[in-house]
N, C-alpha and C. Protein backbone atom coordinates (compact mmCIF):
# COMPACT_ATOMS: atom_id res chain seq x y z
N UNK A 1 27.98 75.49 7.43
CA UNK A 1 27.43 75.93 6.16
C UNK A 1 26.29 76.90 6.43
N UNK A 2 26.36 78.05 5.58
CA UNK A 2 25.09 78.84 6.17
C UNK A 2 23.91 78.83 5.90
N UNK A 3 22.57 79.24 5.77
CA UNK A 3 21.48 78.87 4.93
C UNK A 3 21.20 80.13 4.18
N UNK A 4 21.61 80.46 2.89
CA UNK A 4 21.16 81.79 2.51
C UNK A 4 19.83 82.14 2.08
N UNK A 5 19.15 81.20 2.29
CA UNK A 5 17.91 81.17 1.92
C UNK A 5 16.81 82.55 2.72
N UNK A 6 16.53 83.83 2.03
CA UNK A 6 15.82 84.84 2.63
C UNK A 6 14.58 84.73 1.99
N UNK A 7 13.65 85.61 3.28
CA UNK A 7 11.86 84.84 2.58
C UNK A 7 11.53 86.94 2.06
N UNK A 8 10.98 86.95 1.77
CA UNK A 8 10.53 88.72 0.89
C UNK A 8 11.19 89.40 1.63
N UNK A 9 10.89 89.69 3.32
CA UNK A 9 11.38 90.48 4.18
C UNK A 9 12.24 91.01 4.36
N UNK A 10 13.24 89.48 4.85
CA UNK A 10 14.65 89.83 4.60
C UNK A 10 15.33 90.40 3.41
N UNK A 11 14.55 89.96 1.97
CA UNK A 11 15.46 90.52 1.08
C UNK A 11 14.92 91.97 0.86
N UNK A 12 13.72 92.36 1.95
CA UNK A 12 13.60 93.94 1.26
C UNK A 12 14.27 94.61 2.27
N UNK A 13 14.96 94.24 3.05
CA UNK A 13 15.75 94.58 4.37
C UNK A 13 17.32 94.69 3.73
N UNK A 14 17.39 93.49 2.85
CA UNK A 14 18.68 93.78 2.25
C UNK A 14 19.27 94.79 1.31
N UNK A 15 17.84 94.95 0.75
CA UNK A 15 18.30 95.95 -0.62
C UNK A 15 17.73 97.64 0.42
N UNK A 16 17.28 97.28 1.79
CA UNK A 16 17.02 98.75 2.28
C UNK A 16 18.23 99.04 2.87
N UNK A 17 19.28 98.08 3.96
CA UNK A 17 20.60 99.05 4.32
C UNK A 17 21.51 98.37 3.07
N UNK A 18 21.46 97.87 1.96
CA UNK A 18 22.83 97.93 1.45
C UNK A 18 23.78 98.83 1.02
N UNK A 19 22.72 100.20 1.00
CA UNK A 19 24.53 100.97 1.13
C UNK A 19 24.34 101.87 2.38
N UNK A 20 23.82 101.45 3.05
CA UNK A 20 24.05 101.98 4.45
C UNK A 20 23.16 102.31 5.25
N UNK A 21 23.39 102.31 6.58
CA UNK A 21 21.99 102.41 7.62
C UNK A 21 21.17 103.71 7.40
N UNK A 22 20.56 104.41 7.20
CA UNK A 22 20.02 106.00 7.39
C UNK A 22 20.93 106.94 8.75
N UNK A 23 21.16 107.61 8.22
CA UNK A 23 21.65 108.63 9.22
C UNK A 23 20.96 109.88 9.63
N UNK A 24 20.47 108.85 10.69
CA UNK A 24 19.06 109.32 11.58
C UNK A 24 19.52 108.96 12.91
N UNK A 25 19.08 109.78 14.21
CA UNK A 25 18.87 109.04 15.18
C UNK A 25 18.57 108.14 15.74
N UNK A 26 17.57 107.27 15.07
CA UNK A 26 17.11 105.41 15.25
C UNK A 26 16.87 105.12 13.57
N UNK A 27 18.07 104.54 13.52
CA UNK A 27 18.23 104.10 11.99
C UNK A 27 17.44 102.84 11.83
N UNK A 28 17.08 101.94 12.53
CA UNK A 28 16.41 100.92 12.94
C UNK A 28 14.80 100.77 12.23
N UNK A 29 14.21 102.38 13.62
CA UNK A 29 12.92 102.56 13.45
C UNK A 29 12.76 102.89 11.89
N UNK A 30 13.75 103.84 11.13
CA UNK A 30 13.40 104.70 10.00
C UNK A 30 13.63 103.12 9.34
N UNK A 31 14.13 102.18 9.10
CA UNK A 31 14.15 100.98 8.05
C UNK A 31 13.02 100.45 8.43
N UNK A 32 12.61 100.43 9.75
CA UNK A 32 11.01 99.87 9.78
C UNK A 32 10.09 99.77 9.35
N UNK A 33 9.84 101.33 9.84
CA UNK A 33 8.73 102.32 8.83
C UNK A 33 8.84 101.77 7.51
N UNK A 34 9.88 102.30 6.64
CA UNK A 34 10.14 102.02 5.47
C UNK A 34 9.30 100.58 4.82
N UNK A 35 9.60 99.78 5.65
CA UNK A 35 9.16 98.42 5.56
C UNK A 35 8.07 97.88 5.97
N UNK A 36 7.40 98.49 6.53
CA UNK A 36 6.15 98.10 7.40
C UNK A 36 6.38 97.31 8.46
N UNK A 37 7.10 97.39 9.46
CA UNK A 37 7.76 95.79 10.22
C UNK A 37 8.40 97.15 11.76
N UNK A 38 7.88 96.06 12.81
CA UNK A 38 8.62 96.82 13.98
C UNK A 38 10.28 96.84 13.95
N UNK A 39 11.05 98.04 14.76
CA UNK A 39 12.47 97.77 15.06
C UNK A 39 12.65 96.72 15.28
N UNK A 40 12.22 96.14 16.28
CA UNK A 40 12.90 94.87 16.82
C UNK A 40 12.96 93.83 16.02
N UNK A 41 11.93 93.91 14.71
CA UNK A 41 12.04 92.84 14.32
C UNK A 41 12.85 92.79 12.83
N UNK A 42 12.97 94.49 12.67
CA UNK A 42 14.20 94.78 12.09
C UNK A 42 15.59 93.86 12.71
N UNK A 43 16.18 94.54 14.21
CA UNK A 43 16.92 93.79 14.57
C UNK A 43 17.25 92.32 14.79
N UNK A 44 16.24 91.66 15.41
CA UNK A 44 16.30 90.74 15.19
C UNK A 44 16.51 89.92 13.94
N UNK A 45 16.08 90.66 12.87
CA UNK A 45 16.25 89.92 11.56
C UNK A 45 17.51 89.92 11.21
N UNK A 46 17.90 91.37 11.16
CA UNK A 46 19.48 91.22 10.57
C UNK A 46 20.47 90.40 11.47
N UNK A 47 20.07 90.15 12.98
CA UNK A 47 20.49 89.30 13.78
C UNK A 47 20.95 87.69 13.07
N UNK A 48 19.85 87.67 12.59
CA UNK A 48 19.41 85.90 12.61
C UNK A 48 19.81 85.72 11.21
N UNK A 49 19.96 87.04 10.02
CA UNK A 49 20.91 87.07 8.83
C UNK A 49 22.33 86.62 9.03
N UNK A 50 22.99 88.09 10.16
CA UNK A 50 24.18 87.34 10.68
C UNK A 50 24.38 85.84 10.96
N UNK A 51 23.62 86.01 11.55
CA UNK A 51 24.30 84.23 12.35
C UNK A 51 24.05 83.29 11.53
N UNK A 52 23.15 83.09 10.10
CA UNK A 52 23.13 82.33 9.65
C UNK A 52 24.05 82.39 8.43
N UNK A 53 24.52 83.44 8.18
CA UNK A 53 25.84 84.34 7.60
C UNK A 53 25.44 84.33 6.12
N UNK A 54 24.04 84.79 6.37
CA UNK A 54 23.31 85.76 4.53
C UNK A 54 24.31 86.97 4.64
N UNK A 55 24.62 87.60 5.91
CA UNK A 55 25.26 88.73 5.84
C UNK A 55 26.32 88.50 6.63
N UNK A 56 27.29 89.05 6.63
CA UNK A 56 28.77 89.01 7.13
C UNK A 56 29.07 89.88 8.27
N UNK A 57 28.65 90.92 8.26
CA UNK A 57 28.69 91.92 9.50
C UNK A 57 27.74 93.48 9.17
N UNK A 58 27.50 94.10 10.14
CA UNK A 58 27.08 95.33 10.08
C UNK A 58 28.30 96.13 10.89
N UNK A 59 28.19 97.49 10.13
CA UNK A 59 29.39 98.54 10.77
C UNK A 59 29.54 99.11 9.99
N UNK A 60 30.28 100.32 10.84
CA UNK A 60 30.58 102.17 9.86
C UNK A 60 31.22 101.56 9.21
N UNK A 61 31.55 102.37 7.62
CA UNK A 61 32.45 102.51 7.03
C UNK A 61 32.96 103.74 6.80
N UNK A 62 33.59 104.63 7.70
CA UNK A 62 33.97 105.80 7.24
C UNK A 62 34.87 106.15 6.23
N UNK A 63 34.62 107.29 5.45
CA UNK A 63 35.53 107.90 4.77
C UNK A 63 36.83 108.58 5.43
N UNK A 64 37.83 108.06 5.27
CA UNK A 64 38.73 108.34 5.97
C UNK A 64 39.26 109.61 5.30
N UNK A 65 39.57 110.10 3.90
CA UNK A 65 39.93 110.97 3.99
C UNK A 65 38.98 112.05 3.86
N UNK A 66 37.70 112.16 3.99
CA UNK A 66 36.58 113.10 4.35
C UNK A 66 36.63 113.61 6.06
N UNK A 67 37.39 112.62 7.04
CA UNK A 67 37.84 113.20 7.78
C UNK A 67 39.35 113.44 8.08
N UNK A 68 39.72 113.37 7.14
CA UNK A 68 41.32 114.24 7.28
C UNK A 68 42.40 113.31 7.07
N UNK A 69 42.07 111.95 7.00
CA UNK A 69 42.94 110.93 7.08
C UNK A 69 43.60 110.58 5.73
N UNK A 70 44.47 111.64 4.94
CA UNK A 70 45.01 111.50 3.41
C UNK A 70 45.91 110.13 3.08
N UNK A 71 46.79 109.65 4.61
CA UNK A 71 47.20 108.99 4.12
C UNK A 71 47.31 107.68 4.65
N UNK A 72 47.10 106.50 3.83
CA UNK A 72 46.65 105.17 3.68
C UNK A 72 47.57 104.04 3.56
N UNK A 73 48.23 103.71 4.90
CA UNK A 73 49.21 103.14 4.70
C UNK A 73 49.05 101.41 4.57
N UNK A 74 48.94 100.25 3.50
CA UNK A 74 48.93 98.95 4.21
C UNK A 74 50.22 97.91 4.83
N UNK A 75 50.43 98.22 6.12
CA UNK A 75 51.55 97.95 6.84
C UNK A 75 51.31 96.05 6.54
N UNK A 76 52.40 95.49 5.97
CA UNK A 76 52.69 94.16 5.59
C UNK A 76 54.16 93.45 6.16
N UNK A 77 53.86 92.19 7.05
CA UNK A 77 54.75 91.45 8.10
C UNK A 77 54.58 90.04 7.51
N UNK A 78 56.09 90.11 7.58
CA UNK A 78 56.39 88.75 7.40
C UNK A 78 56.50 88.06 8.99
N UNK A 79 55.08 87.27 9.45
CA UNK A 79 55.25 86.81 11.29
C UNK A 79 55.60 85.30 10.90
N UNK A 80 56.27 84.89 11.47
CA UNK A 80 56.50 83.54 11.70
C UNK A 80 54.87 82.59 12.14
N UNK A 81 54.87 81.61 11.32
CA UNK A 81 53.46 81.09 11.38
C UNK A 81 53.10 80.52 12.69
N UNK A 82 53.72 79.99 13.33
CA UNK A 82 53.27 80.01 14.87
C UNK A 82 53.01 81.34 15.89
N UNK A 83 53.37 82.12 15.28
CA UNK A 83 53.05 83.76 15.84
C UNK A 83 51.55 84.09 15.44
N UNK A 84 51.49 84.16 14.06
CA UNK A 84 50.36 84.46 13.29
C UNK A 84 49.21 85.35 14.24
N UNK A 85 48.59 84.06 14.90
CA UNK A 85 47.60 84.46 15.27
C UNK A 85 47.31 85.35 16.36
N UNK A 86 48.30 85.08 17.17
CA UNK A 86 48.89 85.86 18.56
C UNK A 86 49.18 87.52 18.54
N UNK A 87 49.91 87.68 17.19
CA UNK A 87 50.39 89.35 16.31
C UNK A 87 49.20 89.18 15.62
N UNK A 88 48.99 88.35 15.24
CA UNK A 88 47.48 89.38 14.50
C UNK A 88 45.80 89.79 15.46
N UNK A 89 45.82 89.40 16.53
CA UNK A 89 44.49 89.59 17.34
C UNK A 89 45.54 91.09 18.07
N UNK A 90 46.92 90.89 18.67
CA UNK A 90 47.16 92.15 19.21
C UNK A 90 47.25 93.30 18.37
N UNK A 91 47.70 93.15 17.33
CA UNK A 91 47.72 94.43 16.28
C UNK A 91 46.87 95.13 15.40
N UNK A 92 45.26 93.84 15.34
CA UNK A 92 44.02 94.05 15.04
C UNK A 92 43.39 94.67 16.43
N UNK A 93 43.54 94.91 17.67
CA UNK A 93 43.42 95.14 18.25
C UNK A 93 43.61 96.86 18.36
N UNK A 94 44.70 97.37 18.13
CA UNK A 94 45.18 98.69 18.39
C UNK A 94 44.79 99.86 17.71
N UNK A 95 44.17 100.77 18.23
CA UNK A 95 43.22 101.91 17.41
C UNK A 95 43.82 102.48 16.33
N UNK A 96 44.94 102.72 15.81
CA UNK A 96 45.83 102.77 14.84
C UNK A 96 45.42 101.91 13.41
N UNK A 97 45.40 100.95 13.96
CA UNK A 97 44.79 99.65 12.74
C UNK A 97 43.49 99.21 12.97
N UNK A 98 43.01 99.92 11.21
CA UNK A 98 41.50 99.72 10.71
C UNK A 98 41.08 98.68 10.40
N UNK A 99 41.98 97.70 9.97
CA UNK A 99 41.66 96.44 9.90
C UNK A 99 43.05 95.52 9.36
N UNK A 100 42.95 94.09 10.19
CA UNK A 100 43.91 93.48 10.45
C UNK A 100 43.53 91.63 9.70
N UNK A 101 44.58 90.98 9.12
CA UNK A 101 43.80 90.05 8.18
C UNK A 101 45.29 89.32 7.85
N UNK A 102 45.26 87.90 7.81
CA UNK A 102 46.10 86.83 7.31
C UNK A 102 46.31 86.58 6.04
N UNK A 103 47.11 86.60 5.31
CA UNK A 103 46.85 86.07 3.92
C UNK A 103 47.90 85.26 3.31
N UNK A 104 48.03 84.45 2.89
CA UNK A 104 48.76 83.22 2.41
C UNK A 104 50.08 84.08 1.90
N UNK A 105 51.48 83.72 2.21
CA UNK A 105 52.70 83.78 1.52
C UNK A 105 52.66 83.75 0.02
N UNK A 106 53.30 84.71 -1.14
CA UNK A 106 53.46 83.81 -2.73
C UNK A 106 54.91 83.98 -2.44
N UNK A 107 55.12 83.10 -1.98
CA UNK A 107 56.87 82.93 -1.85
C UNK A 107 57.40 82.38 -3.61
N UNK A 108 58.52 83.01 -4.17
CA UNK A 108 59.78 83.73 -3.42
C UNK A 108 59.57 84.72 -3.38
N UNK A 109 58.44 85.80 -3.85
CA UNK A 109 58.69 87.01 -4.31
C UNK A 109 57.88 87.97 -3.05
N UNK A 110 56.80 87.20 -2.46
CA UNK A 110 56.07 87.84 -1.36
C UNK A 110 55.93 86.85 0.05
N UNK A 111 56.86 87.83 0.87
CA UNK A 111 57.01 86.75 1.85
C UNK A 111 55.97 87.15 3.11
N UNK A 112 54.80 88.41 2.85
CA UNK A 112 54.14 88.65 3.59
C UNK A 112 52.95 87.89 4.06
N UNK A 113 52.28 88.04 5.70
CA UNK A 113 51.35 86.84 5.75
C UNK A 113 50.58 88.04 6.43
N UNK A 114 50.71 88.89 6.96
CA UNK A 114 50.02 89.74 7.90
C UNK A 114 49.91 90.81 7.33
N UNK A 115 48.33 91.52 7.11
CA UNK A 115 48.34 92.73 6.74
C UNK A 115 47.59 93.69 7.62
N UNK A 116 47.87 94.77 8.07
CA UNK A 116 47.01 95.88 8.98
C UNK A 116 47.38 97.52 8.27
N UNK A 117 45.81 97.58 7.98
CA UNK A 117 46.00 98.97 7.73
C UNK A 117 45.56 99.95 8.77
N UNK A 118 46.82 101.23 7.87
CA UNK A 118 47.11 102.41 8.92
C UNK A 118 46.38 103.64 8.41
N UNK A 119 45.86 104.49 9.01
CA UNK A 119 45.46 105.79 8.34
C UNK A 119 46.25 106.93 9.21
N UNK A 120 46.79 107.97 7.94
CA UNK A 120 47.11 109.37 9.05
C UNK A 120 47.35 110.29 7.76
N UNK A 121 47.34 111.47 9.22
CA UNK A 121 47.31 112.60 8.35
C UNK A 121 48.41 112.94 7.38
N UNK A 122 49.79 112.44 7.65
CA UNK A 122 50.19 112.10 6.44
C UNK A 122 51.27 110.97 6.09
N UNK A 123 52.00 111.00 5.27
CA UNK A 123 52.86 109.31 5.35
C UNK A 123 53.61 109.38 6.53
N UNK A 124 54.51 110.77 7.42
CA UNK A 124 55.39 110.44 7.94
C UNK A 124 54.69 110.05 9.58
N UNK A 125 53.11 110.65 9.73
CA UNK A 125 52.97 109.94 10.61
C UNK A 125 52.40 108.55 10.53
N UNK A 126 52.33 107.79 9.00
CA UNK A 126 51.90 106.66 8.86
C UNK A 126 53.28 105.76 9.56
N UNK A 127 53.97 106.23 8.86
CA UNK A 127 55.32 105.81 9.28
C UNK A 127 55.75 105.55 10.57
N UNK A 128 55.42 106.64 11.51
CA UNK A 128 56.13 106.35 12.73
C UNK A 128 55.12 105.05 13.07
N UNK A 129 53.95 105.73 12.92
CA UNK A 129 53.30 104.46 13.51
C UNK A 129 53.21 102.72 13.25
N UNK A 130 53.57 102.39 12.14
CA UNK A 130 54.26 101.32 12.03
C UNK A 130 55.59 100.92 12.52
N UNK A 131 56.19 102.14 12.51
CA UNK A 131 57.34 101.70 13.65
C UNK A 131 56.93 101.28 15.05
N UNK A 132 56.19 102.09 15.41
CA UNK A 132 55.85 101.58 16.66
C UNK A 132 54.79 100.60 17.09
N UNK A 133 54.17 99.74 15.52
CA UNK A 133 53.53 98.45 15.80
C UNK A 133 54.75 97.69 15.60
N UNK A 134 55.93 97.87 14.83
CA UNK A 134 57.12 97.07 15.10
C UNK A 134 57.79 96.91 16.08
N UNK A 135 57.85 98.12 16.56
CA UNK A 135 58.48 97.64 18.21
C UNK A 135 57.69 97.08 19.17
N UNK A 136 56.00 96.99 19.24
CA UNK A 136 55.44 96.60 19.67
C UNK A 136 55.15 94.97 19.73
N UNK A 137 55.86 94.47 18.20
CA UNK A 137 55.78 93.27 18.23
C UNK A 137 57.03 92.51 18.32
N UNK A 138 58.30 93.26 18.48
CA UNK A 138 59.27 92.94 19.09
C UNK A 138 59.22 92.55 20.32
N UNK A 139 58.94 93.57 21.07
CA UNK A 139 59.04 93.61 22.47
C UNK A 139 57.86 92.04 23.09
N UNK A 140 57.06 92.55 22.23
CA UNK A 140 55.69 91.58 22.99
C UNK A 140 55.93 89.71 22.85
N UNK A 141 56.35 89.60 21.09
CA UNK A 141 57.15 88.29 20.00
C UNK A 141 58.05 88.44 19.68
N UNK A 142 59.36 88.29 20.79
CA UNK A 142 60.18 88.38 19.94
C UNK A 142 61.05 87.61 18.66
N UNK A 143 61.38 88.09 18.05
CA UNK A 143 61.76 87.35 16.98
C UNK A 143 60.85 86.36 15.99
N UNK A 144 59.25 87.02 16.24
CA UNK A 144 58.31 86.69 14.87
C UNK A 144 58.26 87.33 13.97
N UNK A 145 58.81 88.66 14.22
CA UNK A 145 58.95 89.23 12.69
C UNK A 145 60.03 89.58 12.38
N UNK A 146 59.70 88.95 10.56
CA UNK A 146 61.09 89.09 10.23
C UNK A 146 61.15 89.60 9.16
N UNK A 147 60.38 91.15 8.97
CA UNK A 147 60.23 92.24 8.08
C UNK A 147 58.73 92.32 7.94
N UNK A 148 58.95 93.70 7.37
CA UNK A 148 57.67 94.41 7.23
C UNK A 148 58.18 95.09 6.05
N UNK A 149 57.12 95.68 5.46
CA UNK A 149 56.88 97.24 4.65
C UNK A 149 55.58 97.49 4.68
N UNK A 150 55.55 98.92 4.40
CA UNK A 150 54.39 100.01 3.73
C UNK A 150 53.91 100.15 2.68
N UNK A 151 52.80 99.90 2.49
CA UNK A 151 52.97 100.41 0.88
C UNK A 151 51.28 101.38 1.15
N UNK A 152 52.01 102.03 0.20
CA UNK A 152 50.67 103.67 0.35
C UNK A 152 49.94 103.75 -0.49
N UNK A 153 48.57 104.09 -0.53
CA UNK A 153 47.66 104.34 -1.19
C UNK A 153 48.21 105.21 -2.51
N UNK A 154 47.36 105.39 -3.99
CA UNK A 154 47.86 105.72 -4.90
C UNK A 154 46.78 106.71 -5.73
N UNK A 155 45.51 106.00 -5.12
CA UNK A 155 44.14 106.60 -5.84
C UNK A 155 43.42 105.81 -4.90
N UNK A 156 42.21 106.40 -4.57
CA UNK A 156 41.11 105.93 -3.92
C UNK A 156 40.64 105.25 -5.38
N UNK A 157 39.82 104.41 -5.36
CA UNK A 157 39.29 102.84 -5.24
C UNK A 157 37.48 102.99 -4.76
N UNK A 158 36.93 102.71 -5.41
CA UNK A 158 35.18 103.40 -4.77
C UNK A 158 34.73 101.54 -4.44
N UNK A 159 34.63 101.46 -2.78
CA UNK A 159 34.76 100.07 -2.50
C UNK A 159 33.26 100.04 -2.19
N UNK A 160 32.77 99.08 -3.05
CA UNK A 160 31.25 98.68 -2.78
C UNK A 160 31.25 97.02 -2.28
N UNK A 161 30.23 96.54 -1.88
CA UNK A 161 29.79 94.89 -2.02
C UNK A 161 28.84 94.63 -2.74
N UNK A 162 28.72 93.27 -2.95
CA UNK A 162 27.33 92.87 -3.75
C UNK A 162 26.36 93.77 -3.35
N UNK A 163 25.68 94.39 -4.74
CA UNK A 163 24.52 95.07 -4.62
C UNK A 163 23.11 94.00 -5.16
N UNK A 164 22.39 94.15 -4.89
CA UNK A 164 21.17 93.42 -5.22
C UNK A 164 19.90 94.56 -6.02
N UNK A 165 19.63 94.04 -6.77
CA UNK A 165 18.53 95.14 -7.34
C UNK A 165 17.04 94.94 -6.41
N UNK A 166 16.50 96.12 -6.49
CA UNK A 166 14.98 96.24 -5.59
C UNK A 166 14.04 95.36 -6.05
């Protein structure tokens, strides 16, 4: 269980990167300053946020199609549940896939459990490249999957998280 309990600091730390670190050379020092408080104890804080899991993770979020990446494929596998975890750490693994994630069957109509998304420059190289996380999980499991599809982006979506007011 985590303790979400933050004392002033932390929460003026929260509402300083929540939508993102400064893009500066020591993004750290510049939240410091900001705050009156050394880097380190910047780091350390959001450290000890993590682990007590006030916060979930730090990391880029790039705009994918600001760098060229139009098309947005979410590649969906039906893996056999003793596979699961085995296809999903190797295929969360592969620079191709931005992010890789389990999600419960709604059987009869959705028999998918595995989702990894793809980005490229356009569907047909979204395409190959799910082919070739399919053959990849052939070759590696065989016979855990037992279908896939694509399904493609339609409209960007403006993805935020909890915001907190100052």
């Amino acid at each position: 269980m985590s303790d979400a309990r933050v004392d002033d600091i932390e929460r003026r730390l929260i509402v300083a990167t929540q939508r993102g670190l400064p893009l500066v050379p020591r993004p750290y020092h510049a939240i410091a300053d900001e705050l009156g408080i050394s880097a380190e104890e910047v780091m350390r804080r959001l450290g000890d946020m993590l682990a007590r899991g006030v916060i979930r993770r730090i990391g880029a979020v790039p705009n994918h199609y600001a760098i060229g990446y139009t098309a947005n494929g979410m590649s969906v596998w039906d893996i056999a549940d003793e596979s699961i975890h085995a296809v999903g750490e190797r295929i969360g693994a592969l620079p191709a896939v931005t992010h890789c994630y389990q999600r419960p069957r709604a059987l009869p109509d959705w028999p998918y459990n595995l989702f990894a998304m793809v980005h490229g420059h356009s569907r047909d190289e979204v395409l190959r490249e799910v082919e070739a996380l399919a053959a990849l999980i052939e070759r590696e499991f065989p016979g855990a999957c037992r279908g896939h599809e694509v399904l493609f982006s339609s409209r960007i979506l403006k993805k935020t998280g909890l915001r907190i007011a100052a």
